[in-house]
Protein backbone atom coordinates (compact mmCIF):
# COMPACT_ATOMS: atom_id res chain seq x y z
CA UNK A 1 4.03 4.56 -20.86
CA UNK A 2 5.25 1.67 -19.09
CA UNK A 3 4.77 1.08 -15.06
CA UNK A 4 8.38 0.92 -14.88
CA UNK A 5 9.22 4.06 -16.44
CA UNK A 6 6.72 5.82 -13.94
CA UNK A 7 8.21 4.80 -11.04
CA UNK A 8 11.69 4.86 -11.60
CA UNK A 9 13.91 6.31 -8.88
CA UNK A 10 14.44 9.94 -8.53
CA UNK A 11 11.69 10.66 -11.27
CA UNK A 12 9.20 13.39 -10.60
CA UNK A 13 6.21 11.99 -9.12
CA UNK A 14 2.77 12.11 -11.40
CA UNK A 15 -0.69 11.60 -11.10
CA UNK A 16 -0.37 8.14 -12.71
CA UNK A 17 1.94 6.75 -10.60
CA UNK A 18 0.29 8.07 -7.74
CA UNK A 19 -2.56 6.39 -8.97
CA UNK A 20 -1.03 3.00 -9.68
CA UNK A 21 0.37 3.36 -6.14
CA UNK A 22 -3.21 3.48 -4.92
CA UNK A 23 -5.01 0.86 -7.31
CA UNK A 24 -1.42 -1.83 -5.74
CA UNK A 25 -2.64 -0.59 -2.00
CA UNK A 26 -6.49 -1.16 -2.46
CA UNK A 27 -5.99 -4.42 -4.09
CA UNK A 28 -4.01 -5.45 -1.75
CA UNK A 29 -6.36 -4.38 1.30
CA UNK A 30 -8.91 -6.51 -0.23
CA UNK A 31 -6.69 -9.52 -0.10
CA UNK A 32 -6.08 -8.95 3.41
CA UNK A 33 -2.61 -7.86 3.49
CA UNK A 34 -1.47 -6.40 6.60
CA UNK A 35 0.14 -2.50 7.16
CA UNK A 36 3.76 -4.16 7.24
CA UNK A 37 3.53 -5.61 3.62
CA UNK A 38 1.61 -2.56 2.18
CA UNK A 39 4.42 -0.56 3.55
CA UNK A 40 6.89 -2.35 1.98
CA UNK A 41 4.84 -2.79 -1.26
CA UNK A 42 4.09 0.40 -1.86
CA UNK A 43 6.32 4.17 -1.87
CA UNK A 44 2.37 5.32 0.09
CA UNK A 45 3.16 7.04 3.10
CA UNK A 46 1.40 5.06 6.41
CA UNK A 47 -1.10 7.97 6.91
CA UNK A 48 -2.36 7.38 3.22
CA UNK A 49 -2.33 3.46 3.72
CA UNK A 50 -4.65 4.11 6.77
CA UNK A 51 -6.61 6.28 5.55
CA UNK A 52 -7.06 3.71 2.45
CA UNK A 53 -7.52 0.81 4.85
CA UNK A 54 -10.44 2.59 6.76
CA UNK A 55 -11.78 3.46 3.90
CA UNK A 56 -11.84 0.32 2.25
CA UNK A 57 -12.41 -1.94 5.52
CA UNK A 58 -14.19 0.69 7.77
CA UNK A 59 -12.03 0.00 10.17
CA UNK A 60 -8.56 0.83 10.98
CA UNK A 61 -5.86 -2.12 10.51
CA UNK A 62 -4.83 -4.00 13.32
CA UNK A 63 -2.31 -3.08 15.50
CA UNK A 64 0.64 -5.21 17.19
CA UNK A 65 3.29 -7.82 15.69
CA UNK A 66 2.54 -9.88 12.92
CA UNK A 67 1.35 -13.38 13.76
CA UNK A 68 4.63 -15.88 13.39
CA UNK A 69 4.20 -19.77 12.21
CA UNK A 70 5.56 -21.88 14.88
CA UNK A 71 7.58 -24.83 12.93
């Protein structure tokens, strides 16, 4: 089955897409993505992405605005 099909809107949720969910979240942790773009990235709610950054970091994620580039 493709990723696609898994996630489709207004599908039934399963076990695999939760996973694939999960495996897009941690990898992105590692690469240091902040909450905003795992948020955005992924249908997780924010108490599972927390929970998953703690538990990947051991700590929680920072809090505040993201940091802006000043042109």
């Amino acid at each position: 089955m493709r990723d696609a099909q898994l996630l489709r809107p207004g599908a039934a949720r399963s076990v695999i897409a939760d996973v694939l969910e999960i495996r897009l979240a941690l990898t992105l942790i590692r690469l240091g993505a902040r909450m905003q773009l795992l948020e955005a990235e992924t249908a997780l709610s924010r108490d599972r992405l927390v929970k998953l950054y703690k538990e990947v970091k051991g700590v929680l994620p920072p809090k505040g605005i993201l940091p802006c580039s000043a042109d």
